[in-house]
C-alpha atoms as a PDB file:
ATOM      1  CA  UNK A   1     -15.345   5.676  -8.377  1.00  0.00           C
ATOM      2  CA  UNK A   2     -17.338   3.939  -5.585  1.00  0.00           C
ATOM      3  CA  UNK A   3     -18.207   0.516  -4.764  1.00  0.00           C
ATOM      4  CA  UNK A   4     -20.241  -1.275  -3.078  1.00  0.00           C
ATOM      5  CA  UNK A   5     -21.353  -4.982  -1.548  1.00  0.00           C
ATOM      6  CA  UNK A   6     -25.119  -5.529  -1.174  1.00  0.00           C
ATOM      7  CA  UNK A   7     -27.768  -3.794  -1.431  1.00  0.00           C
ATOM      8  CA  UNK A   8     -29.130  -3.437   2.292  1.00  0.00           C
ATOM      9  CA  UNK A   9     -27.583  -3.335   6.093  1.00  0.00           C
ATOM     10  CA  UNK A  10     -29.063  -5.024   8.744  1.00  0.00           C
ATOM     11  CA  UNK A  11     -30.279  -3.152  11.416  1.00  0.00           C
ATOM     12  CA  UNK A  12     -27.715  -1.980  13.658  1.00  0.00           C
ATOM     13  CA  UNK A  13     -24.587  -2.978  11.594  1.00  0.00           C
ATOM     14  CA  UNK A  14     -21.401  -0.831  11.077  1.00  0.00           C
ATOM     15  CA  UNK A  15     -21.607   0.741   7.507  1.00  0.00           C
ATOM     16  CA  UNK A  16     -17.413   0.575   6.324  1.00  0.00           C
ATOM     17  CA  UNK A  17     -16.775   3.269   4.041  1.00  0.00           C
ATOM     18  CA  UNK A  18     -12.789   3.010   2.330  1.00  0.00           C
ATOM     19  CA  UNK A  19     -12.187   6.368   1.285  1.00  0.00           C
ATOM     20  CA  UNK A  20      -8.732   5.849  -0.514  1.00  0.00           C
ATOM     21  CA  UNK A  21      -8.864   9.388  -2.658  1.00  0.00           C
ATOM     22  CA  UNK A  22      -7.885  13.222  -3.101  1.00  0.00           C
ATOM     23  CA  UNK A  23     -10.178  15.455  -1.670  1.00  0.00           C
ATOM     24  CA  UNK A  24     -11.911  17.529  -4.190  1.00  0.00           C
ATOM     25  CA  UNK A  25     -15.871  18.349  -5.055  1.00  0.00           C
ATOM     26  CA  UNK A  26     -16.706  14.959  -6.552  1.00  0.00           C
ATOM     27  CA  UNK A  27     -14.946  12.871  -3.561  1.00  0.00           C
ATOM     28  CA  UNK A  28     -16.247  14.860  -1.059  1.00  0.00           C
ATOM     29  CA  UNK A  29     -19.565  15.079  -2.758  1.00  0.00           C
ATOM     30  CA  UNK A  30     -19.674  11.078  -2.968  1.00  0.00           C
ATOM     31  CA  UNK A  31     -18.658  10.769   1.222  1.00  0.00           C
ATOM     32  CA  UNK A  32     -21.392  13.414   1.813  1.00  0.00           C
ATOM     33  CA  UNK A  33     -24.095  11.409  -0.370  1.00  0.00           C
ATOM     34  CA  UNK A  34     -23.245   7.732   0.840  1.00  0.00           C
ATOM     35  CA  UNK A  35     -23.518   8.914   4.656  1.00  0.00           C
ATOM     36  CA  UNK A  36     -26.433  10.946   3.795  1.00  0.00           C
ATOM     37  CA  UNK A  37     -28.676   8.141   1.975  1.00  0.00           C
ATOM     38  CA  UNK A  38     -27.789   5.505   4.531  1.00  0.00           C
ATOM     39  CA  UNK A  39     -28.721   7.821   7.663  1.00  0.00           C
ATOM     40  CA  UNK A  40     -32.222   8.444   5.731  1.00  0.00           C
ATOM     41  CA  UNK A  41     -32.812   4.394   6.114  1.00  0.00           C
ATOM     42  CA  UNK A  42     -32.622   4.818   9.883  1.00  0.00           C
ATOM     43  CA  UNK A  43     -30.514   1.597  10.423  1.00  0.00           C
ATOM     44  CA  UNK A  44     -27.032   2.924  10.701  1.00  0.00           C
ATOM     45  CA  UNK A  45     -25.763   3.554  13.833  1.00  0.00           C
ATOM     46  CA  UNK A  46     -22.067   3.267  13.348  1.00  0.00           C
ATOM     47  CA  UNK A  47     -20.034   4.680  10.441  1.00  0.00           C
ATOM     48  CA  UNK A  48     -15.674   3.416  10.264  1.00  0.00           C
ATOM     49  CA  UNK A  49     -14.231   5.684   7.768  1.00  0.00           C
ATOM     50  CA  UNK A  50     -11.074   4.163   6.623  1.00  0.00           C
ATOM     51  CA  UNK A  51      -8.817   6.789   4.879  1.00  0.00           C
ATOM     52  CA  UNK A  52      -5.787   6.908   2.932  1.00  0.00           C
ATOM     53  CA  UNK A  53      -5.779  10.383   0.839  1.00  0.00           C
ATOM     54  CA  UNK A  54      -3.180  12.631  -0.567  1.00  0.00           C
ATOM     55  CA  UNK A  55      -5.029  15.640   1.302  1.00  0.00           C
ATOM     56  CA  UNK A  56      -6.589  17.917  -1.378  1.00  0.00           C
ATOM     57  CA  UNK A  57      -9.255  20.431  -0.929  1.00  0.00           C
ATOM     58  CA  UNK A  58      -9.355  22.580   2.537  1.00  0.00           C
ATOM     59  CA  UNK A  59     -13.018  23.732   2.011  1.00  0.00           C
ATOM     60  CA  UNK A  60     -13.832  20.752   0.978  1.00  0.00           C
ATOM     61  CA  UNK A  61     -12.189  18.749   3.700  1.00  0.00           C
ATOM     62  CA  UNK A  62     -13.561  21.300   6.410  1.00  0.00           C
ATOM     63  CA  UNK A  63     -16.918  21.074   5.254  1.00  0.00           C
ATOM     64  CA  UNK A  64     -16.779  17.132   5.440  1.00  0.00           C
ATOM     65  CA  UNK A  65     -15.218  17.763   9.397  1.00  0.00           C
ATOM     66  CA  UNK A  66     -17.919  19.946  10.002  1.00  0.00           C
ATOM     67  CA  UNK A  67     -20.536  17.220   8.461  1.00  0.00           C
ATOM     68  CA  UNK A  68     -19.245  14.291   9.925  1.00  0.00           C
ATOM     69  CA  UNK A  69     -18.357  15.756  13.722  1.00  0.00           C
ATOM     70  CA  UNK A  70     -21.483  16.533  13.819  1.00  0.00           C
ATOM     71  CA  UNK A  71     -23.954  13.621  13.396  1.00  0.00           C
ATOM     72  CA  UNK A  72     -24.257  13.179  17.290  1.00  0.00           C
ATOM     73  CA  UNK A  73     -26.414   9.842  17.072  1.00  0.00           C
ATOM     74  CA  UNK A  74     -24.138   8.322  15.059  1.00  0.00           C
ATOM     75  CA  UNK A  75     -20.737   6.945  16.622  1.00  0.00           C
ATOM     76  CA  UNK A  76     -17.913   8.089  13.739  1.00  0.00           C
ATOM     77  CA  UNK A  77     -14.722   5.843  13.783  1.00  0.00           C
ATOM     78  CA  UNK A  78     -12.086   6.804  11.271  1.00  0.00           C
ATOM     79  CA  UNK A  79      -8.891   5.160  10.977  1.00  0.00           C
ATOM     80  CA  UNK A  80      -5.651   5.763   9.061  1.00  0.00           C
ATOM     81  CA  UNK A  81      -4.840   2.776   7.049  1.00  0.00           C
ATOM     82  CA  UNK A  82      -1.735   4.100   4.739  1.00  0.00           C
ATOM     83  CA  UNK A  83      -0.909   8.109   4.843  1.00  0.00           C
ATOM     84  CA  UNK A  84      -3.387  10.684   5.803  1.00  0.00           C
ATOM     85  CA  UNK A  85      -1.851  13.956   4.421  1.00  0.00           C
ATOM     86  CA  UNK A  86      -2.710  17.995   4.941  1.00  0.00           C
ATOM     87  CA  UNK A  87      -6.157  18.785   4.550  1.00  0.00           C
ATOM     88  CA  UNK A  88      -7.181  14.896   5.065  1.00  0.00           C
ATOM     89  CA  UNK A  89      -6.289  14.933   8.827  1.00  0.00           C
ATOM     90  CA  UNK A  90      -9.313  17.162   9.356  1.00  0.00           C
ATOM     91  CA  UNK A  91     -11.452  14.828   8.207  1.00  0.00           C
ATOM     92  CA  UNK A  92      -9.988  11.437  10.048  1.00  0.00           C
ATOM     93  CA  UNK A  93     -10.244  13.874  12.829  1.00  0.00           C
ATOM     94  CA  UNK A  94     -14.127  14.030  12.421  1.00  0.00           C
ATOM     95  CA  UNK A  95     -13.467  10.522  14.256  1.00  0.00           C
ATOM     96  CA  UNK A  96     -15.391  10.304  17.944  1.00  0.00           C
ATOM     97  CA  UNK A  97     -12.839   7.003  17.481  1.00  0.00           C
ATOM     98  CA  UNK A  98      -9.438   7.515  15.973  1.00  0.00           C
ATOM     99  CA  UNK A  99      -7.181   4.647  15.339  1.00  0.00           C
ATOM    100  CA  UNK A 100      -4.313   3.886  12.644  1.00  0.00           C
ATOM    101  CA  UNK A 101      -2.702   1.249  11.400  1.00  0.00           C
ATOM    102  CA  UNK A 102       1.179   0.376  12.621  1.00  0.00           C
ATOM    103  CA  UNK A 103       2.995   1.958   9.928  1.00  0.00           C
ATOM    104  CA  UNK A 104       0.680   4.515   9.076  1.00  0.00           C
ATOM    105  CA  UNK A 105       1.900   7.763   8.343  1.00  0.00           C
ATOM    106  CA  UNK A 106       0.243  11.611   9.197  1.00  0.00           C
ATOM    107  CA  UNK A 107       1.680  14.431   6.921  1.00  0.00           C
ATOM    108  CA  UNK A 108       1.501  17.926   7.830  1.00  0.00           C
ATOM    109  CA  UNK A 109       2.282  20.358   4.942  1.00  0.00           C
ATOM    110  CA  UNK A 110       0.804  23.938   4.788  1.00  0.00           C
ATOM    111  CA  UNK A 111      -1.949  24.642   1.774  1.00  0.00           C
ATOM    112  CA  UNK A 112      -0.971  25.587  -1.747  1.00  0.00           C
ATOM    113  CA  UNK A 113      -3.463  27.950  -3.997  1.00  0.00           C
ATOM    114  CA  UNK A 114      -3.486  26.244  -7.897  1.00  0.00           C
ATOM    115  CA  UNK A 115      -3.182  29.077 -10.619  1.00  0.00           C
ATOM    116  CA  UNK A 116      -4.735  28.492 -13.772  1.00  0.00           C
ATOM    117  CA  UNK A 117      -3.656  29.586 -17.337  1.00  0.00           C
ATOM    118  CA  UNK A 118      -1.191  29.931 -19.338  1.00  0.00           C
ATOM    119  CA  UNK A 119       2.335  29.215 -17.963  1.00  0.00           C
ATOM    120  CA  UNK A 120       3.588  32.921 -17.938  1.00  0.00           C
ATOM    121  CA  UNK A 121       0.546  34.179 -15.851  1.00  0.00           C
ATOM    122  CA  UNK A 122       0.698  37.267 -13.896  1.00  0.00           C
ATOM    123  CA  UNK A 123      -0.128  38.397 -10.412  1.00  0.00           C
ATOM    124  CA  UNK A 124      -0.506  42.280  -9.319  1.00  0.00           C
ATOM    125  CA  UNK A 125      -0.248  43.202  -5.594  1.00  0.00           C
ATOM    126  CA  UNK A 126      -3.850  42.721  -4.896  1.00  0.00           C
ATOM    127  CA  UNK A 127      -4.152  39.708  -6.492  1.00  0.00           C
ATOM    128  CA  UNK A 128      -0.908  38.198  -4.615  1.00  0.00           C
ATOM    129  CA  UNK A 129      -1.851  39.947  -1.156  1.00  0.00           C
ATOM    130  CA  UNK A 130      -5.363  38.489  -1.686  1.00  0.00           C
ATOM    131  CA  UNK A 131      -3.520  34.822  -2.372  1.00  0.00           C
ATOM    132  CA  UNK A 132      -1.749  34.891   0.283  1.00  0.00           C
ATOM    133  CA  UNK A 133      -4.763  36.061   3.329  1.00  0.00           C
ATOM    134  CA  UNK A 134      -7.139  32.929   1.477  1.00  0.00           C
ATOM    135  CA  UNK A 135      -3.964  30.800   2.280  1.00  0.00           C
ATOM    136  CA  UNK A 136      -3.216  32.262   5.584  1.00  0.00           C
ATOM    137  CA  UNK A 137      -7.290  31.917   6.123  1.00  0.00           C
ATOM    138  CA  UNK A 138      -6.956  28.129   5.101  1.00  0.00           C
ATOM    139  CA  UNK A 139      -4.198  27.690   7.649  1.00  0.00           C
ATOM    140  CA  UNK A 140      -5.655  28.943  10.095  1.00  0.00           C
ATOM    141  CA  UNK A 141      -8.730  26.555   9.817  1.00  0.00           C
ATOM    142  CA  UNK A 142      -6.565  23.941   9.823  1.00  0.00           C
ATOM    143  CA  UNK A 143      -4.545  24.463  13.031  1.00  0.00           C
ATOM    144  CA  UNK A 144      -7.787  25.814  14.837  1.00  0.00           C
ATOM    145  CA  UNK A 145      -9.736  22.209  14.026  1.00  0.00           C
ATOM    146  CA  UNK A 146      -6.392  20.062  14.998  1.00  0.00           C
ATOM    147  CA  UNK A 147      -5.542  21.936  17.978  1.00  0.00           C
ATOM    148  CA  UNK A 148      -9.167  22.348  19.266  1.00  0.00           C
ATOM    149  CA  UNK A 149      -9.270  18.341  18.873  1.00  0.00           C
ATOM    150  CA  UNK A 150      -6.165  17.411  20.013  1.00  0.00           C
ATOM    151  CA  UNK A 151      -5.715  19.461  22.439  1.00  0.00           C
ATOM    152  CA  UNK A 152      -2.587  21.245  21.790  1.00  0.00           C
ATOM    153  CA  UNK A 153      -1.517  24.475  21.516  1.00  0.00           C
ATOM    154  CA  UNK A 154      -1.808  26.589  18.291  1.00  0.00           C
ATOM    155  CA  UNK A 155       1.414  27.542  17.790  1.00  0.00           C
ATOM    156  CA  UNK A 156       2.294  24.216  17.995  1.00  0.00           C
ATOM    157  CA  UNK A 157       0.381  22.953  15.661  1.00  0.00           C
ATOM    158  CA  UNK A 158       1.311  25.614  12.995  1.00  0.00           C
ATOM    159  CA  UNK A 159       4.816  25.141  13.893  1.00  0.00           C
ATOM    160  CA  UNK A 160       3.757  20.925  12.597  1.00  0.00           C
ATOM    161  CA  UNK A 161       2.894  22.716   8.943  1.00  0.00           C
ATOM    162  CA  UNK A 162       5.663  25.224   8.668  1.00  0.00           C
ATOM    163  CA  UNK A 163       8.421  22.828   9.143  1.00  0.00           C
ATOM    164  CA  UNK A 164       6.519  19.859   7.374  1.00  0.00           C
ATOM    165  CA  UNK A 165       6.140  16.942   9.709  1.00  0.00           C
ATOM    166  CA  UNK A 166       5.800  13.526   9.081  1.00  0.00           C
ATOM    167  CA  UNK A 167       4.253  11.432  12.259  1.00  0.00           C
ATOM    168  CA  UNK A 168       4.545   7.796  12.450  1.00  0.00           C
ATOM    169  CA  UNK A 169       2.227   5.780  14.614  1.00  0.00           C
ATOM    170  CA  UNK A 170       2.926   6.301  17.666  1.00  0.00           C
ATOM    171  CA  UNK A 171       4.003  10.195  17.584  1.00  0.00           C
ATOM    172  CA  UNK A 172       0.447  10.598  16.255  1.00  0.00           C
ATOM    173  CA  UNK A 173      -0.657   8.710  19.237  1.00  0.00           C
ATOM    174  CA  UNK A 174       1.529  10.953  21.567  1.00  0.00           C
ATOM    175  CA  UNK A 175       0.177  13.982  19.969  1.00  0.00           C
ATOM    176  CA  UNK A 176      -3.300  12.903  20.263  1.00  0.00           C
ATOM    177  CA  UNK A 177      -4.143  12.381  16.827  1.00  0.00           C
ATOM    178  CA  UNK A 178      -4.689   9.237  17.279  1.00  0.00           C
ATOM    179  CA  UNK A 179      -6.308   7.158  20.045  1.00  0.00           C
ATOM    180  CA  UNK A 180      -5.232   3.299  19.761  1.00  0.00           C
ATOM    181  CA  UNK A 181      -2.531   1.488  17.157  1.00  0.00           C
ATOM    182  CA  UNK A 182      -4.701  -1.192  15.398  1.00  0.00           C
ATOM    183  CA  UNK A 183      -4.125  -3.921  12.506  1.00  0.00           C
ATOM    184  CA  UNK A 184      -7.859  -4.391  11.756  1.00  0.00           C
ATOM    185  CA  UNK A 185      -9.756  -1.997   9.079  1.00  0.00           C
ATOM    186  CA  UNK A 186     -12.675  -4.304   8.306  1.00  0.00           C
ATOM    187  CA  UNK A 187     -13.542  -7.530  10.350  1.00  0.00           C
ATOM    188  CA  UNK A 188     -14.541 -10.666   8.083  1.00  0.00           C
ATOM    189  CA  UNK A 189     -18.168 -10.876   7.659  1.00  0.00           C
ATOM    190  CA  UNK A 190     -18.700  -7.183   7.446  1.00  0.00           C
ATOM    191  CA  UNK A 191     -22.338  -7.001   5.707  1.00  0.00           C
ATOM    192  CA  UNK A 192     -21.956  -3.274   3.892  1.00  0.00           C
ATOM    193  CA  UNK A 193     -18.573  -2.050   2.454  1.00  0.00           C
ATOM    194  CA  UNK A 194     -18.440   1.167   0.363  1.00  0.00           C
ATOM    195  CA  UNK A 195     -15.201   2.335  -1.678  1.00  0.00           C
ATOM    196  CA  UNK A 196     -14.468   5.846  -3.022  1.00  0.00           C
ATOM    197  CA  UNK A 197     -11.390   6.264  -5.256  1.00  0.00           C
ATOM    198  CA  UNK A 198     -10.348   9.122  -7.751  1.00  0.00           C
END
């Protein structure tokens, strides 16, 4: 779902995108499509990505780091406003700017892989070796993006998503998630706002 306020942006103004959602294809296609259309206009210089998501997706969420980190003209703020879980800290760390709010929370938990069918499904050897090197692969990805940002080591970082961490505020800003503890997400006035939702 996706909202918006008016219908133009003055030149120069911040374009506020809320992205309070899982990530999955139609999320992640909607981010991709809103940032897209508004950098065809020309007039958007600055993009805050407020997020609050679940975490969701690791292709997905890679593919919108990869997207986002690298639109060089355009200076990328994102900023945790609730929880910013798994998968979702990859894209909040597409940020050039990376704030949170006081009580804002960062969880690390390792990827899962979703098997559909019927409830008694089974798994061979390949299958279940093959399961578990796309998992390994997706971890991987993970730690190399948040340690090659952060600047910490990668065992580190994987040690974060094997023991399942939960970072408050400032540990995020002591690990160098984050750069500055903030209240504000949108100032009053703000001319274009944009919400995506599941």
């Amino acid at each position: 779902m996706e909202t918006n306020t008016q219908e133009t942006i003055p030149l120069g103004q911040t374009l506020f995108i809320n992205f309070m959602a899982e990530i999955n294809s139609v999320t992640a296609s909607r981010l991709l499509s809103i940032i897209s259309d508004h950098l065809r206009t020309g007039i958007i210089k600055k993009i805050k990505i407020n997020i609050s998501s679940p975490g969701g997706s690791v292709f997905h969420a890679i593919s919108l780091y990869n997207f986002i980190s690298g639109l060089k003209e355009i200076e990328i703020h994102t900023h945790n406003f609730g929880q910013v879980d798994s998968a979702a800290t990859v894209i909040f760390l597409s940020g050039k700017k990376r704030t949170c709010s006081p009580v804002a929370t960062f969880l690390f938990h390792g990827p899962q892989r979703i098997f559909m069918g019927t409830p008694r499904i089974g798994l061979d050897k390949k299958a279940l070796t093959e399961n578990l090197t796309a998992l390994q692969s997706d971890i991987d990805k993970l730690v190399e993006i948040i340690s090659r940002t952060t600047k910490q080591e990668k065992d580190k970082i994987s040690d974060f998503f094997e023991k399942q961490v939960v970072f408050t505020a400032e540990k995020a800003k002591e690990e160098n998630l984050v750069h500055e503890i903030i209240d504000e997400t949108i100032p009053f006035g703000a001319p274009y706002i944009v919400t995506i939702t599941d």
